[in-house]
Protein backbone atom coordinates (compact mmCIF):
# COMPACT_ATOMS: atom_id res chain seq x y z
CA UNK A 1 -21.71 39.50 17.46
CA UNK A 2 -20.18 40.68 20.78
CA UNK A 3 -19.57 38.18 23.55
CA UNK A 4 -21.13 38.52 26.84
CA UNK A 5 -18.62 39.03 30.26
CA UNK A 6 -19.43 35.25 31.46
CA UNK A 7 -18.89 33.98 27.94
CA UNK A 8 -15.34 35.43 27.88
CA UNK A 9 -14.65 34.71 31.17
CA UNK A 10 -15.13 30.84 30.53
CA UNK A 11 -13.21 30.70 27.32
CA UNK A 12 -10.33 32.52 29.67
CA UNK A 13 -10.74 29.65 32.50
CA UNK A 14 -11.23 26.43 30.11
CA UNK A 15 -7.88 28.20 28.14
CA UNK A 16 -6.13 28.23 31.19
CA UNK A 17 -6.82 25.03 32.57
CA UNK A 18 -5.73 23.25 29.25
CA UNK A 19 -2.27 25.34 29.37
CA UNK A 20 -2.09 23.84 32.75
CA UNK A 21 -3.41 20.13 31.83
CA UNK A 22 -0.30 20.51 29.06
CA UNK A 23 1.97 21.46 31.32
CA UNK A 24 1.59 18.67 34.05
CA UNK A 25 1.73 16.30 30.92
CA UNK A 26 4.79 17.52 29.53
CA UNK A 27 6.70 17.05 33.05
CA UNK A 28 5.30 13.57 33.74
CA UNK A 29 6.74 12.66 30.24
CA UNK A 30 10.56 14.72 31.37
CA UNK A 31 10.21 12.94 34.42
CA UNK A 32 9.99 9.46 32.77
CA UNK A 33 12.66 9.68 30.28
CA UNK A 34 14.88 11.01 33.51
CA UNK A 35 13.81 7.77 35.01
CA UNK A 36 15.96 5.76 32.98
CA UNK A 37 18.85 7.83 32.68
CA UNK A 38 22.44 6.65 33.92
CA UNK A 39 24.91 8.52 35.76
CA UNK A 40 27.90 8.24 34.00
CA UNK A 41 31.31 8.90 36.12
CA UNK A 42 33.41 12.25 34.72
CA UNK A 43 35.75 11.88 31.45
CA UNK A 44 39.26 10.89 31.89
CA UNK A 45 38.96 9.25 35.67
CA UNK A 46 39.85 6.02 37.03
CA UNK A 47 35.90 5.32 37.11
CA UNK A 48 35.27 6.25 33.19
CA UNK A 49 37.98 3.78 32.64
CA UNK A 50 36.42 1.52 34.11
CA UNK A 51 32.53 2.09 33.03
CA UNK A 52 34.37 1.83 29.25
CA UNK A 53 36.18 -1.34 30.25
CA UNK A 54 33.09 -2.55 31.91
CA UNK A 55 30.34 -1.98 28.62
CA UNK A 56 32.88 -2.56 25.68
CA UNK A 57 33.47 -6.42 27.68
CA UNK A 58 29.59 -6.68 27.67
CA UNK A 59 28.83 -5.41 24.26
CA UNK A 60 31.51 -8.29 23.16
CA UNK A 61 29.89 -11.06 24.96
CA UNK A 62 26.18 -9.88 24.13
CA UNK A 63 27.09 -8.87 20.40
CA UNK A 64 23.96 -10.46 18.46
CA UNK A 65 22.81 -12.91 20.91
CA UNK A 66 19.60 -13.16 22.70
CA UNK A 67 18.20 -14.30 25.79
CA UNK A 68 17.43 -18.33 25.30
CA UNK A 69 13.44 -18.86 26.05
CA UNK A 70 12.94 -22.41 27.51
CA UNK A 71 9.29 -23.78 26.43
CA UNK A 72 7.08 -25.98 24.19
CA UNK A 73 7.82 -24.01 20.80
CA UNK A 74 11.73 -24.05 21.01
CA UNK A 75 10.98 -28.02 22.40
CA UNK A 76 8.96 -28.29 19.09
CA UNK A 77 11.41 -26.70 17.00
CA UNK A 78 13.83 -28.98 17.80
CA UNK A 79 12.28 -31.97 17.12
CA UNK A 80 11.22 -30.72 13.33
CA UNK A 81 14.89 -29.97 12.69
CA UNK A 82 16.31 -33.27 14.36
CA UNK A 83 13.08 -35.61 11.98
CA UNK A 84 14.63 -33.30 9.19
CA UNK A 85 17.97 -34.25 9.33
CA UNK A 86 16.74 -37.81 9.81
CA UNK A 87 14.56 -37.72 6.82
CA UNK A 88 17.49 -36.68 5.19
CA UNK A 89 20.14 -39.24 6.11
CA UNK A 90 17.42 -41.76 5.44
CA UNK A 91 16.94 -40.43 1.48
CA UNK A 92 20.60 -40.53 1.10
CA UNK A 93 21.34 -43.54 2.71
CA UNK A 94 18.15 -45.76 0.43
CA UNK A 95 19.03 -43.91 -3.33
C-alpha cells in the first residue's frame, strides 16, 4: 500500500523534529557535566604543585570522616549508649 505525499511528508517533519528534540537533550546533558568540571593548572608548574599539595592535605584530614549532623536522633543516640554503659557498670558492680 503506497503512501500518500502528505503522509510522507509528516513522517519526514515528526522524524526531524525528534532528531532535533535529541539533539538539544544531548547538549543540555554535555553542558551539565561541564558544569562541574575543575580547571586544573598545567603539569609540572609551581601551581600543580600546589593544587597536589593542596588535595593530598585534604584527602588526609577528610579520609573516612563525615560531616557531624547536630539534632534529636544523634541527641537520642547518645543517651541509649550512655543508659547502656550504665546498665552495664550497674550488672557488674551488683553480681
Amino acid at each position: 500500500m503506497a503512501k500518500s505525499k502528505n503522509a510522507k511528508k509528516r513522517q519526514q517533519a515528526q522524524r526531524k523534529q525528534q532528531a532535533e528534540h535529541r539533539q538539544a537533550h544531548n547538549v543540555a546533558k554535555s553542558r551539565e557535566r561541564d558544569a562541574h568540571r575543575q580547571h586544573l593548572p598545567k603539569t609540572g608548574t609551581k601551581a600543580d604543585d600546589d593544587y597536589l599539595l593542596h588535595r593530598s592535605r585534604e584527602d588526609l584530614v577528610d579520609f573516612g570522616l563525615t560531616k557531624v549532623r547536630g539534632g534529636w536522633v544523634n541527641i537520642a543516640i547518645a543517651v541509649v549508649v550512655v543508659l547502656a554503659l550504665l546498665g552495664l557498670i550497674l550488672f557488674f558492680v551488683v553480681y
